[in-house]
Protein backbone atom coordinates (compact mmCIF):
# COMPACT_ATOMS: atom_id res chain seq x y z
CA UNK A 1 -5.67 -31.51 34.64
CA UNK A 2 -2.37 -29.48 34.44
CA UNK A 3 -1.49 -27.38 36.53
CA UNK A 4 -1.58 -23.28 36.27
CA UNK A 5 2.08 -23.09 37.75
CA UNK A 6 3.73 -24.26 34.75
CA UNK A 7 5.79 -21.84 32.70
CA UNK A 8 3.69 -19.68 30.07
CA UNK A 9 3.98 -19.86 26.28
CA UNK A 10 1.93 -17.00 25.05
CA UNK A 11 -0.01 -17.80 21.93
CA UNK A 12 -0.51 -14.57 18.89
CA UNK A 13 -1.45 -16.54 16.83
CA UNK A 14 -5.36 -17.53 17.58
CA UNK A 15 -7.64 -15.72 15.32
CA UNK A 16 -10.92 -17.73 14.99
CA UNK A 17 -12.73 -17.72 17.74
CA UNK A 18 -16.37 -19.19 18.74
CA UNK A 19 -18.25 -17.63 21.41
CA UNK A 20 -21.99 -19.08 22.26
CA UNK A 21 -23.86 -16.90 24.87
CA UNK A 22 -23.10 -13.66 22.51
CA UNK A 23 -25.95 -11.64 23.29
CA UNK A 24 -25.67 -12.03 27.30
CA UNK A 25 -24.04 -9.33 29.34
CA UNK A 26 -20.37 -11.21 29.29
CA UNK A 27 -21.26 -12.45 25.77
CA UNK A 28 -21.22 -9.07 24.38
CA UNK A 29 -18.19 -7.69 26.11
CA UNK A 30 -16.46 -10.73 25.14
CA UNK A 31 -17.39 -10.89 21.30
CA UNK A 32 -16.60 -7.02 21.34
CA UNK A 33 -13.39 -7.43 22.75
CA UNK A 34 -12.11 -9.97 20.44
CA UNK A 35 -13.36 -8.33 17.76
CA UNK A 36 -11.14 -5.25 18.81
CA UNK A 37 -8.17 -7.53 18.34
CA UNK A 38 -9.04 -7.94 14.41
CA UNK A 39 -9.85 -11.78 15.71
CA UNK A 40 -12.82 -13.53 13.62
CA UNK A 41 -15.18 -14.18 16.10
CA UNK A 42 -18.25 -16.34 14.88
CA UNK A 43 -21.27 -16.56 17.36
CA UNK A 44 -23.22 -19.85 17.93
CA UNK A 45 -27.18 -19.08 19.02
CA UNK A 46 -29.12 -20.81 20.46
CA UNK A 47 -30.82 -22.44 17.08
CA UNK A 48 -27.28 -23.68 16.73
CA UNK A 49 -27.52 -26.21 19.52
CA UNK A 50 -30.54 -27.58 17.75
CA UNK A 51 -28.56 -28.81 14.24
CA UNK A 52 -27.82 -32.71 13.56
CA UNK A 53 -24.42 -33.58 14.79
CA UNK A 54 -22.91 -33.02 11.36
CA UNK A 55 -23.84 -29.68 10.83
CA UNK A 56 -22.90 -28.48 14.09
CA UNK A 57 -19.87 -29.97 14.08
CA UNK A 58 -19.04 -27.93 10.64
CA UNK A 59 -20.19 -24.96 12.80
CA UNK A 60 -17.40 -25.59 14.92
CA UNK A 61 -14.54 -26.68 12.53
CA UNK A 62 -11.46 -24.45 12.18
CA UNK A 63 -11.81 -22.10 15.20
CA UNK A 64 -8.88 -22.00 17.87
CA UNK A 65 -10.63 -21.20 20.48
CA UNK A 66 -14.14 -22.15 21.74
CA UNK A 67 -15.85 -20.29 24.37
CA UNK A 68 -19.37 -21.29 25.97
CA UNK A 69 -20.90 -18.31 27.83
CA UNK A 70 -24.90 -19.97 26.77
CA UNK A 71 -27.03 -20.21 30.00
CA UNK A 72 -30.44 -19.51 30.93
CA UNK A 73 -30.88 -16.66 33.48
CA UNK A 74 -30.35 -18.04 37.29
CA UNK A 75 -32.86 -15.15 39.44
CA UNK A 76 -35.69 -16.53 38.29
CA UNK A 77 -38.59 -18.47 39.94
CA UNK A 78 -37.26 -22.31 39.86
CA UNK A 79 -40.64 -24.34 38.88
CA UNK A 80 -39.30 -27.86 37.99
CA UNK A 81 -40.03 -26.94 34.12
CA UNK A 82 -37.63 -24.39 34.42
CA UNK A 83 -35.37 -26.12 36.42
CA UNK A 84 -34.74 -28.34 33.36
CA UNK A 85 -34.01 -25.09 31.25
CA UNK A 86 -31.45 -23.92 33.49
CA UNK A 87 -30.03 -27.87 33.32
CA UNK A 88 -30.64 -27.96 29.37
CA UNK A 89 -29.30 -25.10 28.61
CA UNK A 90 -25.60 -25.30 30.52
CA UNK A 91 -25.06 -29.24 30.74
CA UNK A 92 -26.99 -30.22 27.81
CA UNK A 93 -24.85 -27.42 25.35
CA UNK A 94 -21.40 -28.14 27.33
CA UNK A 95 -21.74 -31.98 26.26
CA UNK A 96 -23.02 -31.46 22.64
CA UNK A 97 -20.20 -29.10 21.93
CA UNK A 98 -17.73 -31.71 23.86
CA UNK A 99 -18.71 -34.46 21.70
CA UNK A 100 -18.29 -32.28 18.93
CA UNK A 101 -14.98 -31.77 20.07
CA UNK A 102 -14.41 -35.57 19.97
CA UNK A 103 -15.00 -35.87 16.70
CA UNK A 104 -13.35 -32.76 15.02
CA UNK A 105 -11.11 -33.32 12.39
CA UNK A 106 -8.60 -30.44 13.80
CA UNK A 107 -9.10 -29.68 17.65
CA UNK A 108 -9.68 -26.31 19.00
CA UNK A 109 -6.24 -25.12 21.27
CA UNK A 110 -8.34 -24.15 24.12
CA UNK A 111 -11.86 -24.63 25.41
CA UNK A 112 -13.30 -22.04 27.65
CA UNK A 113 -16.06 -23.12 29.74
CA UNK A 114 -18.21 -21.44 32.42
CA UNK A 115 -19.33 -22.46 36.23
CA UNK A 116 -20.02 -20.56 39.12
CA UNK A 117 -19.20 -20.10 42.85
CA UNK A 118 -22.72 -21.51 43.17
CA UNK A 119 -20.62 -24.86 43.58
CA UNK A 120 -19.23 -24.29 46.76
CA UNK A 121 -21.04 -23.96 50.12
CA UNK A 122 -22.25 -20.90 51.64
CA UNK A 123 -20.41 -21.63 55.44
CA UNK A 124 -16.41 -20.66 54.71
CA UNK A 125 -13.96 -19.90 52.67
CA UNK A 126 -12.85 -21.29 49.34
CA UNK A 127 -10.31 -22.01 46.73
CA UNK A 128 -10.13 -24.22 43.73
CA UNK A 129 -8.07 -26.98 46.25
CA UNK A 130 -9.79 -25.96 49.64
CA UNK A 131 -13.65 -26.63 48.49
CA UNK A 132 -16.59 -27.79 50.22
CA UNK A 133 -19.27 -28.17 47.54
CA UNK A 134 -22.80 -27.12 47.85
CA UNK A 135 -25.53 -30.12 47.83
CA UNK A 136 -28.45 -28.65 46.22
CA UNK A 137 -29.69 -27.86 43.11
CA UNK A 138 -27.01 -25.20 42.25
CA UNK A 139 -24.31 -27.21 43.60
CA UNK A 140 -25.05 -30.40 41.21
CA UNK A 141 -26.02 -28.35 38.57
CA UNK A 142 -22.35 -26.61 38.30
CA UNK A 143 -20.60 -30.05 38.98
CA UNK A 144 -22.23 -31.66 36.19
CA UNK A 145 -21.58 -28.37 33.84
CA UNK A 146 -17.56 -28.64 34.44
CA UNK A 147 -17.76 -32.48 34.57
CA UNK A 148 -19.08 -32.05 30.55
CA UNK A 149 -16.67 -30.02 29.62
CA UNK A 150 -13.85 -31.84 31.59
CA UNK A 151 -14.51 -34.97 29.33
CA UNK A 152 -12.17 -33.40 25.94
CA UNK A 153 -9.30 -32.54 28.55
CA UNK A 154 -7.52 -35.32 26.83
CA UNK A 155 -7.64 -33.89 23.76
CA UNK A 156 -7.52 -29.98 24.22
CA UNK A 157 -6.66 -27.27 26.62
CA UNK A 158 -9.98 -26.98 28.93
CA UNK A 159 -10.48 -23.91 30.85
CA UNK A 160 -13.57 -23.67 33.70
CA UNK A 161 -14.05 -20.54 35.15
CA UNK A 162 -16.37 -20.27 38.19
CA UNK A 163 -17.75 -16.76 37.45
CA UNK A 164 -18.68 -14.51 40.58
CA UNK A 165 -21.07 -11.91 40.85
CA UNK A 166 -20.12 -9.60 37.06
CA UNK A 167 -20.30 -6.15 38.10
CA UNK A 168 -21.08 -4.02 35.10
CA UNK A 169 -23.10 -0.97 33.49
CA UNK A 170 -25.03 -2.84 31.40
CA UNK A 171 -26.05 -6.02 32.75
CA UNK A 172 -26.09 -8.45 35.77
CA UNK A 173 -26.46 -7.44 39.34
CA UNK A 174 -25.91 -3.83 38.95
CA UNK A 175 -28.66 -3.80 36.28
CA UNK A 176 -30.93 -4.61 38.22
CA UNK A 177 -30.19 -3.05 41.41
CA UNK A 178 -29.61 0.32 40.20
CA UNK A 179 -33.33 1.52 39.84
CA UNK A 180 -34.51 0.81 43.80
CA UNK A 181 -30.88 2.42 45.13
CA UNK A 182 -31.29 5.32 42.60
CA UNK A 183 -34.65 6.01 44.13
CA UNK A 184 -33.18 5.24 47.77
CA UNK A 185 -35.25 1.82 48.18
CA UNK A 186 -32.02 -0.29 47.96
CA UNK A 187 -30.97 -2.43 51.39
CA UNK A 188 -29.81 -5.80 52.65
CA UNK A 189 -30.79 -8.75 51.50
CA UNK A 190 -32.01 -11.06 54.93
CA UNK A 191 -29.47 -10.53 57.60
CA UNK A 192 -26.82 -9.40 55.46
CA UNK A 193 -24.41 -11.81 56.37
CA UNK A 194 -24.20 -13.71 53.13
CA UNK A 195 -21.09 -12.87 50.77
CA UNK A 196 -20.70 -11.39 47.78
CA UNK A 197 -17.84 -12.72 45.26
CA UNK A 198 -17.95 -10.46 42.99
CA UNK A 199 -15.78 -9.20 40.02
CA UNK A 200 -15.58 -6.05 37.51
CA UNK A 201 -16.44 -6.96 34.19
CA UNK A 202 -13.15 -5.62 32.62
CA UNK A 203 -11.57 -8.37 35.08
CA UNK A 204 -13.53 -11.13 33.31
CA UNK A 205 -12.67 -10.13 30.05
CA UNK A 206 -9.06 -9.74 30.70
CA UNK A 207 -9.27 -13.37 32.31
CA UNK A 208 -10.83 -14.66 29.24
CA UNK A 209 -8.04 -13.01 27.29
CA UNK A 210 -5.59 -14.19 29.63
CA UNK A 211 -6.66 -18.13 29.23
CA UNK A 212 -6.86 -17.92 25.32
CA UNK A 213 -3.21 -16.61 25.23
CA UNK A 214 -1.24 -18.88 27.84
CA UNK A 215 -0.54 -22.73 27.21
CA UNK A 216 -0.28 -22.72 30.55
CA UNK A 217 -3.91 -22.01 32.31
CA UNK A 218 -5.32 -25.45 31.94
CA UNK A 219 -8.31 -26.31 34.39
CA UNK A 220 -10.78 -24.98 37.02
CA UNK A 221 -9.84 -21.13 38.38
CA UNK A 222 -11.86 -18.81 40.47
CA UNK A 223 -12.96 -15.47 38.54
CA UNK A 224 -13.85 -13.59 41.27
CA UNK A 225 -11.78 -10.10 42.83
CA UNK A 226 -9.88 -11.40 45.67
CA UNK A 227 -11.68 -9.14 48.20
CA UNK A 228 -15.27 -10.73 48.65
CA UNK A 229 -17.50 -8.84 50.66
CA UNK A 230 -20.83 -9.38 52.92
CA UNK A 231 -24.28 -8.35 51.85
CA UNK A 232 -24.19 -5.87 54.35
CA UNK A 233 -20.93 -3.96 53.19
CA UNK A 234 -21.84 -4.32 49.50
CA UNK A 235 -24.80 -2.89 49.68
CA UNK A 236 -23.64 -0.02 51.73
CA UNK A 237 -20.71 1.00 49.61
CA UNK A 238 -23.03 0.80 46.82
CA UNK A 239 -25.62 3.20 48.51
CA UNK A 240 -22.45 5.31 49.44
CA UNK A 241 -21.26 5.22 45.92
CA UNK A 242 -24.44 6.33 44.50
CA UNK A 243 -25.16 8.70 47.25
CA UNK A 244 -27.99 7.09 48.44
CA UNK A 245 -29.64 5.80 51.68
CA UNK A 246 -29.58 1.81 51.90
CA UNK A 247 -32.26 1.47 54.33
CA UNK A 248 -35.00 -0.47 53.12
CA UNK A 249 -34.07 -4.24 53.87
CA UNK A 250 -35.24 -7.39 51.67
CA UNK A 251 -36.45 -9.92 54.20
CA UNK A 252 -35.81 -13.33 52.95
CA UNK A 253 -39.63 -14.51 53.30
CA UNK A 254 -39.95 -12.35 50.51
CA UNK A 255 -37.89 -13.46 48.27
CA UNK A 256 -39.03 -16.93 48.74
CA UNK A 257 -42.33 -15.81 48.28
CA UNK A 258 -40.98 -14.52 44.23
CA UNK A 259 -38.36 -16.85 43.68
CA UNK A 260 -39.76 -19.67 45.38
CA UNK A 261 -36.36 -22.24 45.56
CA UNK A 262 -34.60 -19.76 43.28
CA UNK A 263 -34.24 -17.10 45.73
CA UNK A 264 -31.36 -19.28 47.74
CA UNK A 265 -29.19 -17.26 44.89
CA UNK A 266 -29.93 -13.85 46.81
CA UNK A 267 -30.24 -15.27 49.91
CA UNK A 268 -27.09 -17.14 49.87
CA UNK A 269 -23.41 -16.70 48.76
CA UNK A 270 -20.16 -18.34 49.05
CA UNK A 271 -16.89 -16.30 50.17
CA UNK A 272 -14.54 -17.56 47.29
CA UNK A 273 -10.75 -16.75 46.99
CA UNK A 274 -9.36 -16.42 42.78
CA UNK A 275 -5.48 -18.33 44.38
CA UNK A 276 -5.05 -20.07 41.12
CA UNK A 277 -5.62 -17.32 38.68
CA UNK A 278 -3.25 -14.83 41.09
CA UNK A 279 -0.96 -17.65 41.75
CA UNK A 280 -0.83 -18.19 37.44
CA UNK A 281 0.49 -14.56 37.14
CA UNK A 282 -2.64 -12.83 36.52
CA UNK A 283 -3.22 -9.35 38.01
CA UNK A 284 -6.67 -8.07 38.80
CA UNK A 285 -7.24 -4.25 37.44
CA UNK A 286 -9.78 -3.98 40.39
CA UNK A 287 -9.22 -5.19 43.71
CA UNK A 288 -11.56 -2.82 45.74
CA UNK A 289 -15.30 -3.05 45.76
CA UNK A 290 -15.84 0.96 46.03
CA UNK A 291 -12.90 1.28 43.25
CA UNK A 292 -14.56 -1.02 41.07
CA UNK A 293 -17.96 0.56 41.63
CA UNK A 294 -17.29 4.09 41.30
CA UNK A 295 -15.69 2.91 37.75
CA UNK A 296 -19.05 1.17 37.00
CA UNK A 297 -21.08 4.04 37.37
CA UNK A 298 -18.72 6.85 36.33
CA UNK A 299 -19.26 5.04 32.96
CA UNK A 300 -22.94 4.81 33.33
CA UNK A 301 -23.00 8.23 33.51
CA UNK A 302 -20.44 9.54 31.28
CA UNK A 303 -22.87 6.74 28.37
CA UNK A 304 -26.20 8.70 30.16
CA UNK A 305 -24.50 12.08 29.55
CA UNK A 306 -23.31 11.20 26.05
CA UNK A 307 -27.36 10.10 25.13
CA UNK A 308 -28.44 13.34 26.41
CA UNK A 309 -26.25 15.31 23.81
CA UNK A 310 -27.77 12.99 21.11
């Protein structure tokens, strides 16, 4: 694949844009984002993936861009039945929307496709060219997702980003986790150890942005904020943030005990460096876990105020 250090062209002029995966969290901030930009954005569901190869082909005709967010939700308990969702629904899509590609009449500039730091191990420190890839289930399951969508790179722009942990109001992580530290029940997960890549929302969708409007970004990049942290210091800037104790700890054993093979994604991490998408010219907004948090839930309150007045 190209490389990112080639001189940018910035495209204006993409204005049809499909996004499947428009009802998750990065979905929706996506689809409202282009739509902000006067862009027609069409949505592919999930039905969609189900049409003959005709139809959804003519689903996909004449857009500039495609973007596949679709994925079925990783924290979950992993029985083998739904380890075959979680395979169906990233590599199964990814190649039925690359053979579409294939057979196009006019190709899409750019397709944007979605990993995760899942890929690499948890032991060390990565980049897109310094990787040591994880052997498991998560591990295979992200190579064959970007090996799908790698197949059209002969014929289009292909884009893979290996999302980090989405930090957000209204969705991901911080969904979850806000209930148990607002009532002062949050704490590390196992020893703590384990790092968190993570990355504010408004980061991803400016990354997304970024790739759709630069000839230039062409392969695999790192969305993650180039500070990762530990378990340990997440959690505690959290509790600081929301001015709560972080006390109660999450032993492993328990996890496994709810998420059965599933729970390696809590229990684990992977420290994982963004160097091509800094190295490309892009600039993260936020940089600084307690900066990027106390942004998060300034806005969860300022929506939580604005409800109460309605």
């Amino acid at each position: 694949m190209e490389s990112a250090e080639k001189p940018f062209r910035v495209r204006v002029h993409i204005m049809k844009v499909v996004v499947s995966g428009s009802t998750g969290f990065v979905g929706k901030h996506l689809v409202n984002a282009l739509s902000m930009r006067g862009w027609d954005v069409h949505v592919l569901a999930r039905n969609d993936f189900n049409l003959g190869e005709e139809k959804f082909i003519d689903r996909l005709e004449g857009h500039n861009a495609l973007i596949h967010l679709a994925g079925a939700p990783i924290i979950r308990r992993w029985s083998e039945g739904y380890k075959k969702e979680l395979y169906s629904s990233r590599i199964d899509t990814t190649h039925k929307i690359s053979l579409a590609v294939r057979r196009m009449r006019v190709k899409p500039e750019v397709f944007i496709s979605t990993s995760a730091v899942g890929i690499y191990q948890g032991e060390g420190t990565y980049s897109e060219n310094n990787a040591e890839y994880d052997q498991g289930f998560l591990g295979n399951l992200c190579r064959d997702w970007e090996h799908r969508a790698e197949q059209v790179s002969d014929l289009t722009r292909v884009v893979i980003f290996r999302m980090g942990v989405v930090l957000g109001r209204d969705g991901g992580a911080l969904k979850k986790m806000y209930l148990p530290f607002h009532l002062g029940m949050g704490g590390v997960i196992g020893r703590g150890t384990q790092f968190v890549s993570w990355v504010h929302i408004d980061d991803v969708i400016a990354a997304y942005l970024y790739a759709i409007g630069n000839e230039g970004i062409s392969g695999v990049f790192n969305l993650t904020a180039p500070a990762p942290v530990n378990n340990r210091e997440f959690v505690e800037t959290l509790g600081s943030v929301l001015r709560r104790p972080a006390v109660f700890p999450i032993p492993s054993c328990a996890l496994r005990l709810i998420y059965g093979e599933g729970a390696a994604v809590l229990t684990g991490g992977q420290r994982v460096l963004p160097t091509r998408l800094i190295e490309s010219g892009f600039r993260f907004r936020f940089t600084d876990l307690r900066t990027a948090l106390e942004d998060v839930f300034g806005k969860m309150q300022g929506q939580a105020d604005r409800d109460n007045r309605t």
